[in-house]
C-alpha atoms as a PDB file:
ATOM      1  CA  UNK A   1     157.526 -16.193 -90.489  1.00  0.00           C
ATOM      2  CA  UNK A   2     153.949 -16.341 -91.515  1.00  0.00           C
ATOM      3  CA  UNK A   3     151.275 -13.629 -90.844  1.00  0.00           C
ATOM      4  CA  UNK A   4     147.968 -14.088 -90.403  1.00  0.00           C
ATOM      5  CA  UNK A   5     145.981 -12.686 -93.422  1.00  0.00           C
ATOM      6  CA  UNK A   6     142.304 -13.760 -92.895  1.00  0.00           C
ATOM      7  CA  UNK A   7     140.028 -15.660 -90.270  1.00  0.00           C
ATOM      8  CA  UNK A   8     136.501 -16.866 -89.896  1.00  0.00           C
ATOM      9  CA  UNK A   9     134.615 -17.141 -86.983  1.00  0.00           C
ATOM     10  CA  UNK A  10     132.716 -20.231 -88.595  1.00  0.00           C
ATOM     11  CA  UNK A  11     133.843 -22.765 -90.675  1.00  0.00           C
ATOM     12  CA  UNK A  12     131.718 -23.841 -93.598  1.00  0.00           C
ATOM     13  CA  UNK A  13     132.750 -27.224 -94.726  1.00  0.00           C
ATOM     14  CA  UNK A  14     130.904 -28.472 -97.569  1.00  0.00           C
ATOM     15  CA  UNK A  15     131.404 -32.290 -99.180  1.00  0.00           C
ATOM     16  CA  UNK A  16     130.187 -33.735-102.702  1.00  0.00           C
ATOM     17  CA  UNK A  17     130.198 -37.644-102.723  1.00  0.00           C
ATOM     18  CA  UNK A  18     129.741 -39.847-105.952  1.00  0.00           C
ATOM     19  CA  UNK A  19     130.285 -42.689-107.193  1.00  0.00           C
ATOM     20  CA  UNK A  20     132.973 -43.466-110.291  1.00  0.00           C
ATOM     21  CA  UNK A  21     131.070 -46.063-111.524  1.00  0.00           C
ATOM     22  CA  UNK A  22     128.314 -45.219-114.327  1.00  0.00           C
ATOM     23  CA  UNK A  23     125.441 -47.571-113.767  1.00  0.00           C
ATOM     24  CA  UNK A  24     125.184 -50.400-111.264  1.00  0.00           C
ATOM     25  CA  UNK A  25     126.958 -54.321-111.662  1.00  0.00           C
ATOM     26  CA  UNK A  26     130.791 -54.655-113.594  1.00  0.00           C
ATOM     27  CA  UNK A  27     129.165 -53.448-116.896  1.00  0.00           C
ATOM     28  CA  UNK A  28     129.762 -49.821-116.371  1.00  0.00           C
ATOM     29  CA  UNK A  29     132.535 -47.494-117.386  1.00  0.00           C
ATOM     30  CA  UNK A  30     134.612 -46.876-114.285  1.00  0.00           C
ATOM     31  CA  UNK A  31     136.027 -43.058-114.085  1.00  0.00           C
ATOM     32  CA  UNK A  32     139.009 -41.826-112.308  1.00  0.00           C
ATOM     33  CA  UNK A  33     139.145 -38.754-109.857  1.00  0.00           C
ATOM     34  CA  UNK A  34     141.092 -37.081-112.716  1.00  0.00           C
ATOM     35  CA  UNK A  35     137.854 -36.728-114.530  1.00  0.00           C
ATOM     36  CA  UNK A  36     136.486 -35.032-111.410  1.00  0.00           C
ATOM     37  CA  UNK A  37     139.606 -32.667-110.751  1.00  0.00           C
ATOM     38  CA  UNK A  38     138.723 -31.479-114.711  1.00  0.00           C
ATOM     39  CA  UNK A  39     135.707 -31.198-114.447  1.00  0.00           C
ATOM     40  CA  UNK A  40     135.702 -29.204-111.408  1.00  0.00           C
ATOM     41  CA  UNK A  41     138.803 -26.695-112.591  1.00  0.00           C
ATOM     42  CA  UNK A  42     136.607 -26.018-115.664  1.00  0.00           C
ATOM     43  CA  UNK A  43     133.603 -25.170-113.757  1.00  0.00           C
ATOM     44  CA  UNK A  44     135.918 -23.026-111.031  1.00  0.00           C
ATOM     45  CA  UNK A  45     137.527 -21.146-114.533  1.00  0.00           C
ATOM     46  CA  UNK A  46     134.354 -20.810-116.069  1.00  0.00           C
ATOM     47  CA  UNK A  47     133.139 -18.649-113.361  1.00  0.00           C
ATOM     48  CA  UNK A  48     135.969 -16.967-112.573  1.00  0.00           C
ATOM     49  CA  UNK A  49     136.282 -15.852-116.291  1.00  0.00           C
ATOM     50  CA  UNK A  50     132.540 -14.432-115.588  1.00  0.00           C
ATOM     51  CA  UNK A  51     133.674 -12.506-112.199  1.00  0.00           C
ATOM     52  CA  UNK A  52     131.289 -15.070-110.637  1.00  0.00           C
ATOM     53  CA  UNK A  53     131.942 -17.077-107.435  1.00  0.00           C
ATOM     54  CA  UNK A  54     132.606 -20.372-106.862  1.00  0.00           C
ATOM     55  CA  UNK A  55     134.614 -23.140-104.729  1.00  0.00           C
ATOM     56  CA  UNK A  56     137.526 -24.655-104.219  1.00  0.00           C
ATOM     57  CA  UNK A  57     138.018 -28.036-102.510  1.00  0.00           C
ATOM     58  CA  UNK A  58     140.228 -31.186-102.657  1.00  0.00           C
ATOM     59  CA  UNK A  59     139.362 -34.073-104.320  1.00  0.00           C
ATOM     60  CA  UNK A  60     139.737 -38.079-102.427  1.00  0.00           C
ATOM     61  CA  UNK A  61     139.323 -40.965-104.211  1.00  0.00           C
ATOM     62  CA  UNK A  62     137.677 -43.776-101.511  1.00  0.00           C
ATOM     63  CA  UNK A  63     135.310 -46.218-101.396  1.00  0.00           C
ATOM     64  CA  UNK A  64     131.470 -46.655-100.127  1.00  0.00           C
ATOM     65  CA  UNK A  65     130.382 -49.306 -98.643  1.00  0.00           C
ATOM     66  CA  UNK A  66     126.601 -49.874 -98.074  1.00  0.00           C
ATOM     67  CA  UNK A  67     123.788 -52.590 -97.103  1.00  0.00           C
ATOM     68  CA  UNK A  68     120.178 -53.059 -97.785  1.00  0.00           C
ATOM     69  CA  UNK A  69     117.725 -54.957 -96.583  1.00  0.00           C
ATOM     70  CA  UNK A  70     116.505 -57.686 -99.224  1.00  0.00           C
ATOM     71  CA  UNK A  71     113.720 -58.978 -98.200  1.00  0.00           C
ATOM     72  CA  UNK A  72     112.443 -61.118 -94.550  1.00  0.00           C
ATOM     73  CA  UNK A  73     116.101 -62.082 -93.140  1.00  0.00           C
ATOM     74  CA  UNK A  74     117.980 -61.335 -96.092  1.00  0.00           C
ATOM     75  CA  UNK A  75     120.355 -58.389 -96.661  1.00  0.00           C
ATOM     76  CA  UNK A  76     122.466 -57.591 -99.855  1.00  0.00           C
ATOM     77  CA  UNK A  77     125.157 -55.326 -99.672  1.00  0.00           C
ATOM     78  CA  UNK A  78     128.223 -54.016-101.793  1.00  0.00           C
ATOM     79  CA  UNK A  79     130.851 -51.265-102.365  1.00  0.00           C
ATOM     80  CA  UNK A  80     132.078 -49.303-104.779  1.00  0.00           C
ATOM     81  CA  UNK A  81     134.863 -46.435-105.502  1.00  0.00           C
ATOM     82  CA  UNK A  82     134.076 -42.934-104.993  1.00  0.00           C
ATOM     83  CA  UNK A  83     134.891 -39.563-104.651  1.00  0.00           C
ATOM     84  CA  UNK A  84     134.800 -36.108-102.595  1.00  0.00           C
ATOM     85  CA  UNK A  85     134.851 -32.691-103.457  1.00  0.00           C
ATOM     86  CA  UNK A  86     135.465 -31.086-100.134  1.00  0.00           C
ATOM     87  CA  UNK A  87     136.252 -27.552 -98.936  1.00  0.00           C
ATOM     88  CA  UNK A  88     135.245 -25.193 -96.647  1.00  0.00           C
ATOM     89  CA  UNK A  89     133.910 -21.846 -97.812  1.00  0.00           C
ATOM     90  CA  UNK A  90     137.162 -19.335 -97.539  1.00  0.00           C
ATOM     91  CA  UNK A  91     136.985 -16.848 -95.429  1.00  0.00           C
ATOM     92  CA  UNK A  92     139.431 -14.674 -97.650  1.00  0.00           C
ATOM     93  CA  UNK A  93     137.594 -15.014-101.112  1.00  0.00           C
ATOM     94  CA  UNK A  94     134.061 -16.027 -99.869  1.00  0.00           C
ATOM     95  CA  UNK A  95     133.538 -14.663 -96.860  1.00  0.00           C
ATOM     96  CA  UNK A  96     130.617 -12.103 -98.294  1.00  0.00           C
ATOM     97  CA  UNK A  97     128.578 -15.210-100.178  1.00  0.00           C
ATOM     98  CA  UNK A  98     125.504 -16.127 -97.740  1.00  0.00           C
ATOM     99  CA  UNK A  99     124.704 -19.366 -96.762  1.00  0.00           C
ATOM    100  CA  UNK A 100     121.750 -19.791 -99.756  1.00  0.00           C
ATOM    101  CA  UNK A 101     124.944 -18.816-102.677  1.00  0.00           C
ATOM    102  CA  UNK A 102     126.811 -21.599-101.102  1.00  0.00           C
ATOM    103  CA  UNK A 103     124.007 -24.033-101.451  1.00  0.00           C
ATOM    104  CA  UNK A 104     123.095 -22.888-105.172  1.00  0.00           C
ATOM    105  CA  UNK A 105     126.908 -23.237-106.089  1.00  0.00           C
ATOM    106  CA  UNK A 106     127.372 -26.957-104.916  1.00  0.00           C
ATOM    107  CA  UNK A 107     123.957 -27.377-106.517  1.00  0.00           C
ATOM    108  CA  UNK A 108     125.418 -26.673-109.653  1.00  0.00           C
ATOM    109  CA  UNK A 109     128.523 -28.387-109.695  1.00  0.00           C
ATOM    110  CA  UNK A 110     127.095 -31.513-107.983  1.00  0.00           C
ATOM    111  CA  UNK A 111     124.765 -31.535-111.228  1.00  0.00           C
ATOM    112  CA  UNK A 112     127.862 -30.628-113.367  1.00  0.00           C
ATOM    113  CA  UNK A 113     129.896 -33.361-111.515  1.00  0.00           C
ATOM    114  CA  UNK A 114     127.019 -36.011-111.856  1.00  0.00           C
ATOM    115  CA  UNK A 115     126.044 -36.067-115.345  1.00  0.00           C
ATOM    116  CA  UNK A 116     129.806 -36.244-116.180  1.00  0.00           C
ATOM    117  CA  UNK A 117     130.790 -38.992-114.101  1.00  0.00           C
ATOM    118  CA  UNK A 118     126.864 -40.492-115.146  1.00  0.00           C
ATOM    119  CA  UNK A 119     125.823 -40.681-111.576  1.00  0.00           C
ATOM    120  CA  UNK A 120     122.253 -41.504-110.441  1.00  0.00           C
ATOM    121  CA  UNK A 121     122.880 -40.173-106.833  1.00  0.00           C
ATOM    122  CA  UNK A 122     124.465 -37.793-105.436  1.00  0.00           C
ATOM    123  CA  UNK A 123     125.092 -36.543-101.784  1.00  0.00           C
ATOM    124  CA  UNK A 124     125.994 -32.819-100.895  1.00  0.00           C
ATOM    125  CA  UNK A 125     126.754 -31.901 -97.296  1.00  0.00           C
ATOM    126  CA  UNK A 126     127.374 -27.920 -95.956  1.00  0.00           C
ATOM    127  CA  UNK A 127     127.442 -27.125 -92.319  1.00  0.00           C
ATOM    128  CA  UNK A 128     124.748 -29.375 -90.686  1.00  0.00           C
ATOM    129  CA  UNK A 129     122.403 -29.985 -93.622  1.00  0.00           C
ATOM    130  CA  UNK A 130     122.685 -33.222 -96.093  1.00  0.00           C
ATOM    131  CA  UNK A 131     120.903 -33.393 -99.598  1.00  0.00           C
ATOM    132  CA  UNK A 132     120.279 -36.303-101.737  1.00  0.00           C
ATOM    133  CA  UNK A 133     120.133 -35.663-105.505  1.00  0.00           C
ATOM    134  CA  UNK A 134     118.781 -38.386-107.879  1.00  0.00           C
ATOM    135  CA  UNK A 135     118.650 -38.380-111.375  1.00  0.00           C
ATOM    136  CA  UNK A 136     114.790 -37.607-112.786  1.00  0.00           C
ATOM    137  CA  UNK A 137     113.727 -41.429-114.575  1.00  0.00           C
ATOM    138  CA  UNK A 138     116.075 -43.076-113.096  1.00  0.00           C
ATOM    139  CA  UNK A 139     115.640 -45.922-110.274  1.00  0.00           C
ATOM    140  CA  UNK A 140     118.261 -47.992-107.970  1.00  0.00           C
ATOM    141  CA  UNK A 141     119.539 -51.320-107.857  1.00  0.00           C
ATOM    142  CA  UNK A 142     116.429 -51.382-104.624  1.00  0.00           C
ATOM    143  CA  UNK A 143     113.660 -49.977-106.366  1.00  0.00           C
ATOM    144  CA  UNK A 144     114.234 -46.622-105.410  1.00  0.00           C
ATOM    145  CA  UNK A 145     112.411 -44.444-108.173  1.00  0.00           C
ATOM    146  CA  UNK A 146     112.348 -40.332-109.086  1.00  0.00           C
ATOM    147  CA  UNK A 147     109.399 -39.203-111.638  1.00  0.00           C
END
Protein backbone atom coordinates (compact mmCIF):
# COMPACT_ATOMS: atom_id res chain seq x y z
CA UNK A 1 0.00 0.00 0.00
CA UNK A 2 1.55 3.26 -0.90
CA UNK A 3 0.33 6.75 0.23
CA UNK A 4 0.62 9.66 -1.45
CA UNK A 5 3.15 12.01 0.32
CA UNK A 6 3.66 15.03 -2.04
CA UNK A 7 2.35 16.46 -5.49
CA UNK A 8 3.02 19.29 -7.85
CA UNK A 9 0.77 20.96 -9.91
CA UNK A 10 3.72 21.57 -12.50
CA UNK A 11 6.40 19.58 -13.41
CA UNK A 12 9.81 21.14 -13.83
CA UNK A 13 11.97 18.92 -15.88
CA UNK A 14 15.32 20.16 -16.39
CA UNK A 15 18.17 18.27 -18.79
CA UNK A 16 22.12 18.85 -18.96
CA UNK A 17 23.63 17.40 -22.26
CA UNK A 18 27.48 16.99 -22.95
CA UNK A 19 29.61 15.43 -24.66
CA UNK A 20 32.31 12.63 -23.14
CA UNK A 21 34.72 13.43 -25.47
CA UNK A 22 37.39 16.28 -24.52
CA UNK A 23 38.23 18.09 -27.70
CA UNK A 24 37.07 17.29 -31.22
CA UNK A 25 38.65 14.20 -33.78
CA UNK A 26 39.93 10.50 -31.99
CA UNK A 27 42.73 12.44 -30.15
CA UNK A 28 40.78 13.23 -27.09
CA UNK A 29 40.38 11.51 -23.77
CA UNK A 30 36.99 9.82 -23.83
CA UNK A 31 35.13 9.92 -20.21
CA UNK A 32 32.57 7.61 -18.90
CA UNK A 33 29.14 8.63 -17.26
CA UNK A 34 30.80 7.43 -14.02
CA UNK A 35 32.83 10.56 -14.05
CA UNK A 36 29.56 12.47 -14.36
CA UNK A 37 27.56 10.45 -11.59
CA UNK A 38 30.85 11.69 -9.24
CA UNK A 39 30.98 14.60 -10.12
CA UNK A 40 27.45 15.35 -9.69
CA UNK A 41 27.08 13.39 -6.04
CA UNK A 42 29.97 15.67 -4.93
CA UNK A 43 28.38 18.78 -6.00
CA UNK A 44 24.72 17.44 -4.54
CA UNK A 45 26.93 16.62 -0.96
CA UNK A 46 28.70 19.68 -1.10
CA UNK A 47 25.60 21.63 -0.80
CA UNK A 48 23.80 19.62 1.25
CA UNK A 49 26.71 19.72 3.83
CA UNK A 50 26.12 23.73 3.50
CA UNK A 51 22.12 23.41 4.11
CA UNK A 52 22.05 24.68 0.49
CA UNK A 53 19.79 23.35 -2.31
CA UNK A 54 20.43 21.52 -5.12
CA UNK A 55 19.22 18.64 -7.67
CA UNK A 56 18.88 15.38 -8.19
CA UNK A 57 18.54 13.68 -11.60
CA UNK A 58 19.53 10.46 -13.46
CA UNK A 59 22.28 10.19 -15.51
CA UNK A 60 22.03 8.37 -19.56
CA UNK A 61 24.82 7.68 -21.41
CA UNK A 62 23.69 8.19 -25.46
CA UNK A 63 24.89 9.49 -28.36
CA UNK A 64 24.51 12.90 -30.54
CA UNK A 65 24.34 12.94 -33.77
CA UNK A 66 24.63 16.25 -35.75
CA UNK A 67 25.22 17.86 -39.39
CA UNK A 68 26.59 21.04 -40.71
CA UNK A 69 26.61 22.62 -43.64
CA UNK A 70 30.25 22.73 -45.27
CA UNK A 71 30.25 24.85 -47.72
CA UNK A 72 27.94 25.26 -51.46
CA UNK A 73 26.45 21.52 -51.64
CA UNK A 74 28.56 20.03 -49.16
CA UNK A 75 27.58 18.91 -45.63
CA UNK A 76 29.85 17.23 -42.93
CA UNK A 77 28.39 15.56 -40.19
CA UNK A 78 29.34 13.19 -37.18
CA UNK A 79 28.40 11.76 -33.73
CA UNK A 80 29.66 11.33 -30.66
CA UNK A 81 28.78 9.80 -27.00
CA UNK A 82 27.11 11.83 -24.51
CA UNK A 83 25.38 12.32 -21.52
CA UNK A 84 22.20 13.69 -19.48
CA UNK A 85 21.68 14.90 -16.21
CA UNK A 86 17.94 14.94 -16.01
CA UNK A 87 15.37 15.52 -13.25
CA UNK A 88 12.55 17.34 -12.54
CA UNK A 89 12.54 19.81 -9.67
CA UNK A 90 10.82 17.72 -6.56
CA UNK A 91 7.98 18.82 -5.39
CA UNK A 92 8.79 17.34 -1.81
CA UNK A 93 12.36 18.90 -1.28
CA UNK A 94 12.17 21.81 -3.84
CA UNK A 95 8.99 22.82 -4.10
CA UNK A 96 9.78 26.47 -2.31
CA UNK A 97 13.00 27.21 -4.85
CA UNK A 98 11.61 29.74 -7.66
CA UNK A 99 12.09 29.29 -11.08
CA UNK A 100 15.44 31.86 -11.19
CA UNK A 101 17.23 29.24 -8.09
CA UNK A 102 16.56 26.48 -10.47
CA UNK A 103 18.25 28.19 -13.33
CA UNK A 104 21.34 29.44 -11.13
CA UNK A 105 21.71 25.76 -9.77
CA UNK A 106 21.99 23.96 -13.25
CA UNK A 107 24.15 26.97 -14.09
CA UNK A 108 26.50 25.86 -11.71
CA UNK A 109 26.71 22.34 -12.10
CA UNK A 110 26.57 22.52 -15.94
CA UNK A 111 29.90 24.66 -15.39
CA UNK A 112 31.01 22.10 -12.71
CA UNK A 113 30.05 19.21 -15.11
CA UNK A 114 31.82 20.91 -18.17
CA UNK A 115 35.18 21.77 -17.11
CA UNK A 116 35.41 18.21 -15.65
CA UNK A 117 34.41 16.29 -18.51
CA UNK A 118 36.55 19.37 -20.66
CA UNK A 119 33.54 20.29 -22.64
CA UNK A 120 33.38 23.31 -25.00
CA UNK A 121 29.49 23.24 -25.16
CA UNK A 122 27.06 22.65 -23.19
CA UNK A 123 23.16 22.55 -23.43
CA UNK A 124 20.78 23.10 -20.34
CA UNK A 125 17.04 22.75 -20.79
CA UNK A 126 14.20 23.65 -17.76
CA UNK A 127 10.57 23.90 -18.57
CA UNK A 128 10.37 25.58 -22.05
CA UNK A 129 13.64 27.52 -22.14
CA UNK A 130 17.08 26.05 -23.77
CA UNK A 131 20.62 27.62 -23.06
CA UNK A 132 23.78 27.12 -24.85
CA UNK A 133 26.99 27.47 -22.80
CA UNK A 134 30.40 27.70 -24.58
CA UNK A 135 33.61 27.81 -23.18
CA UNK A 136 35.20 31.67 -23.23
CA UNK A 137 38.46 31.24 -26.09
CA UNK A 138 37.37 28.46 -27.31
CA UNK A 139 35.96 27.82 -31.03
CA UNK A 140 34.24 24.64 -32.86
CA UNK A 141 35.20 22.22 -35.29
CA UNK A 142 32.77 25.10 -37.72
CA UNK A 143 34.26 28.19 -36.74
CA UNK A 144 32.01 28.90 -34.10
CA UNK A 145 33.99 31.38 -31.72
CA UNK A 146 33.26 32.95 -27.88
CA UNK A 147 35.61 36.10 -26.86
Amino acid sequence: MYKLVSSSSCVRSFSILLGLAEGYGSEGKIHDEFKVVEVALAWMKDRAADGKPYLTGMVSKGTVVYAWPDGPGKVGGGFESSVEFRGEVSPLYNANLSNGEVIVLLFELARILGAALGQNRIYIVYCDKMWILQQESSETPTGEKVE
